[in-house]
C-alpha atoms as a PDB file:
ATOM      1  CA  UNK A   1      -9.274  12.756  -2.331  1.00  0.00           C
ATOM      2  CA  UNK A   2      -5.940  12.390  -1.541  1.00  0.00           C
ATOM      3  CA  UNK A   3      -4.950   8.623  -2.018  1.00  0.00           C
ATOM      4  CA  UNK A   4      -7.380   7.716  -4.920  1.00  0.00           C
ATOM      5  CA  UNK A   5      -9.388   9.171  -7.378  1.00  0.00           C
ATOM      6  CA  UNK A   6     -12.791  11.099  -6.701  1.00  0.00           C
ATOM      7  CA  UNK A   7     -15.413   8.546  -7.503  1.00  0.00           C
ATOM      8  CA  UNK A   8     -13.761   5.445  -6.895  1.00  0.00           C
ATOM      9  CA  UNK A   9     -15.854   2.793  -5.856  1.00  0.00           C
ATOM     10  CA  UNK A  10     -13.521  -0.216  -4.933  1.00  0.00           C
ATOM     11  CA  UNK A  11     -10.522  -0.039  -3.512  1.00  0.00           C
ATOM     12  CA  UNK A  12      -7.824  -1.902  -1.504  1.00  0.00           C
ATOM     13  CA  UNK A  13      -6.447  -0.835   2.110  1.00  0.00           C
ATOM     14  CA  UNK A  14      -2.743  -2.037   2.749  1.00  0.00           C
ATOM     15  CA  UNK A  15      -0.313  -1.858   5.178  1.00  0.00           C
ATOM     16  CA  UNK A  16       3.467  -2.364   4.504  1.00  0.00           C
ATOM     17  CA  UNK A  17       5.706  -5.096   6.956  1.00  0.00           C
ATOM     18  CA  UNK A  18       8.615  -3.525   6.192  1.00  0.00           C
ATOM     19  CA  UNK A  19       7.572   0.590   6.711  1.00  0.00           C
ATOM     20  CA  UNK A  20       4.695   0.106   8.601  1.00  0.00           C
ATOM     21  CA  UNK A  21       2.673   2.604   5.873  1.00  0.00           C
ATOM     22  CA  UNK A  22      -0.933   2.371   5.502  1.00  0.00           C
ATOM     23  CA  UNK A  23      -2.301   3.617   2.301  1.00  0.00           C
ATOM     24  CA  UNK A  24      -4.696   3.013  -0.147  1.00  0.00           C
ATOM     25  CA  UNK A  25      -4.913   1.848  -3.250  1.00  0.00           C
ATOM     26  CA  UNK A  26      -7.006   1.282  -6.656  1.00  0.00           C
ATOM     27  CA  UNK A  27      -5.113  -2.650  -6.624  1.00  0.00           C
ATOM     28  CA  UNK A  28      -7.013  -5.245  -4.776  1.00  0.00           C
ATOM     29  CA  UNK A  29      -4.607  -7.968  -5.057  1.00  0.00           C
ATOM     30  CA  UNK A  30      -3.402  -9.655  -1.807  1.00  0.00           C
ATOM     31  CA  UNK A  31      -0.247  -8.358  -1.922  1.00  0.00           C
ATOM     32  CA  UNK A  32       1.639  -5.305  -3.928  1.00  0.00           C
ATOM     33  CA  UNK A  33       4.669  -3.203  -3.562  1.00  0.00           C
ATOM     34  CA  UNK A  34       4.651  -0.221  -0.924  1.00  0.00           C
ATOM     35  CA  UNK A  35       5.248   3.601  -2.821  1.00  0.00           C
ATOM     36  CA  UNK A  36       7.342   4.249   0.129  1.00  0.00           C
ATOM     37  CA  UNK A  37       9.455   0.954   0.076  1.00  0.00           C
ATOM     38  CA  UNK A  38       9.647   0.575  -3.682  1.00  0.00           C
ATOM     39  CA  UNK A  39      11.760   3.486  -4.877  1.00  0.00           C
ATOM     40  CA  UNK A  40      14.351   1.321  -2.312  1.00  0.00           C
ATOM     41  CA  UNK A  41      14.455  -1.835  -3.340  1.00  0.00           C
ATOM     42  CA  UNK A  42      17.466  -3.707  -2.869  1.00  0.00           C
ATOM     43  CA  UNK A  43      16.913  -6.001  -5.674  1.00  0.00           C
ATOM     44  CA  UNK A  44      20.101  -8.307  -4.894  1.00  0.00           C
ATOM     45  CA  UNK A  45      18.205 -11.353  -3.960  1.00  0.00           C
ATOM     46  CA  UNK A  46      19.349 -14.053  -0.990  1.00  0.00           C
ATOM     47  CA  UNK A  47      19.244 -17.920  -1.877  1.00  0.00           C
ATOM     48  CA  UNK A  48      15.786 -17.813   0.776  1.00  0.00           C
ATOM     49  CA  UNK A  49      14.082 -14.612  -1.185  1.00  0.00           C
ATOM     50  CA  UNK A  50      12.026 -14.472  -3.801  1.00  0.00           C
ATOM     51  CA  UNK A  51      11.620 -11.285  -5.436  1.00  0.00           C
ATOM     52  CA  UNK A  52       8.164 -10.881  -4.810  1.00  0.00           C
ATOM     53  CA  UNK A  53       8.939 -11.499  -1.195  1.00  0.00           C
ATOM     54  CA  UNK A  54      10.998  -8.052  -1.686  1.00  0.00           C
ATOM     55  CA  UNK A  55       9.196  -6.342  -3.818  1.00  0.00           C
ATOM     56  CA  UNK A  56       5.711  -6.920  -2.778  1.00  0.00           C
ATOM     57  CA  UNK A  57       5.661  -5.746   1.544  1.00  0.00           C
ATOM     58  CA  UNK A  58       2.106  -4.197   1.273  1.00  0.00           C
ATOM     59  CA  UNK A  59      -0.526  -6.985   2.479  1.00  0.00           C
ATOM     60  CA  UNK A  60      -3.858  -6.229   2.019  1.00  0.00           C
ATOM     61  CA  UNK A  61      -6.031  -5.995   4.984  1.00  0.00           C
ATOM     62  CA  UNK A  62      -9.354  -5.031   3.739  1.00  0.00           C
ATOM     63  CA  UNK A  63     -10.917  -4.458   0.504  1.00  0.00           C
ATOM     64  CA  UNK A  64     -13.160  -1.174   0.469  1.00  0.00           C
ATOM     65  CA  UNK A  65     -16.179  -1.108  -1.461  1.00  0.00           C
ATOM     66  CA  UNK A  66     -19.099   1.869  -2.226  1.00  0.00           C
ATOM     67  CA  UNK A  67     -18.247   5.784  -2.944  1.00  0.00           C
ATOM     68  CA  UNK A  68     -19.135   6.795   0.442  1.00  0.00           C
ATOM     69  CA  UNK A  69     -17.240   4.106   2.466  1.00  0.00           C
ATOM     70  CA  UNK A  70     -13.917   4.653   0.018  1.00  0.00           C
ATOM     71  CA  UNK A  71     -14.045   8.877   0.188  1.00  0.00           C
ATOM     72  CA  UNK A  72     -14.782   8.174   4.670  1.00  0.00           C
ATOM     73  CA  UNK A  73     -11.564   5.733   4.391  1.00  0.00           C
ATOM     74  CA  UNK A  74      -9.400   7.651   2.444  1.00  0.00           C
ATOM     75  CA  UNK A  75      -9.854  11.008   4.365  1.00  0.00           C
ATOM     76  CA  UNK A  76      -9.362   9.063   7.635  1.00  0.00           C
ATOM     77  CA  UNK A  77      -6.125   8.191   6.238  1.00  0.00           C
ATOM     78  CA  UNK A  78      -5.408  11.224   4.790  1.00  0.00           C
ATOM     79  CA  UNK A  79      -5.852  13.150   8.857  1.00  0.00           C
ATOM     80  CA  UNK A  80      -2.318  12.466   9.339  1.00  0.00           C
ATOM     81  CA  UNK A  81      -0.686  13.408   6.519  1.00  0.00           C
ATOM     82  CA  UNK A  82      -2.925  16.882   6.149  1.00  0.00           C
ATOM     83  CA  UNK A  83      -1.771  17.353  10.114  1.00  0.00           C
ATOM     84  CA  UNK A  84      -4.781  16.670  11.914  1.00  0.00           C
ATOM     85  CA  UNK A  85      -6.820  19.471  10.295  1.00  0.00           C
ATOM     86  CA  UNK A  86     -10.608  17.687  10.174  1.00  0.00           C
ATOM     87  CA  UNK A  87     -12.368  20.590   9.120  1.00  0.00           C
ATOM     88  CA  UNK A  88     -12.288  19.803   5.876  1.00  0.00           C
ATOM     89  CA  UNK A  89     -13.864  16.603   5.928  1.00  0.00           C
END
């Protein structure tokens, strides 16, 4: 699978506020930092931030749970990045 691990059976779908990335992950917390975003994090903090408010853009929209539902979600996902090729699926 291309996002998590063949044989996962819980697993959390995000989507970033700042990127707009939707990914998943093995985390299921409500919110944790984007791959994308986090390798740019401006970690000079405003008087208004906190710095999980920087770090941690990736809100959790649904927690995915069962082999089957997981490996359908994560090559869904994984259509755009692959180009649109289905075939494999």
């Amino acid at each position: 699978m291309y996002y998590v691990p063949d044989g996962t059976k819980q697993c959390g779908y995000y989507e970033c506020k700042k990127c707009g990335n939707r990914f998943l992950s093995l985390q299921t917390m409500t919110r944790i930092p984007c791959p994308d975003c986090a390798s740019e994090v401006d970690y000079e903090i405003g008087p208004d931030e906190t710095l999980a408010d920087v770090t941690d853009t990736a809100v959790l929209l649904q927690k995915i749970e069962g082999e089957e539902e997981v490996a359908k979600m994560d090559a869904l996902l994984s259509l755009a990045i692959t180009g649109g090729d289905f075939n494999w699926i």
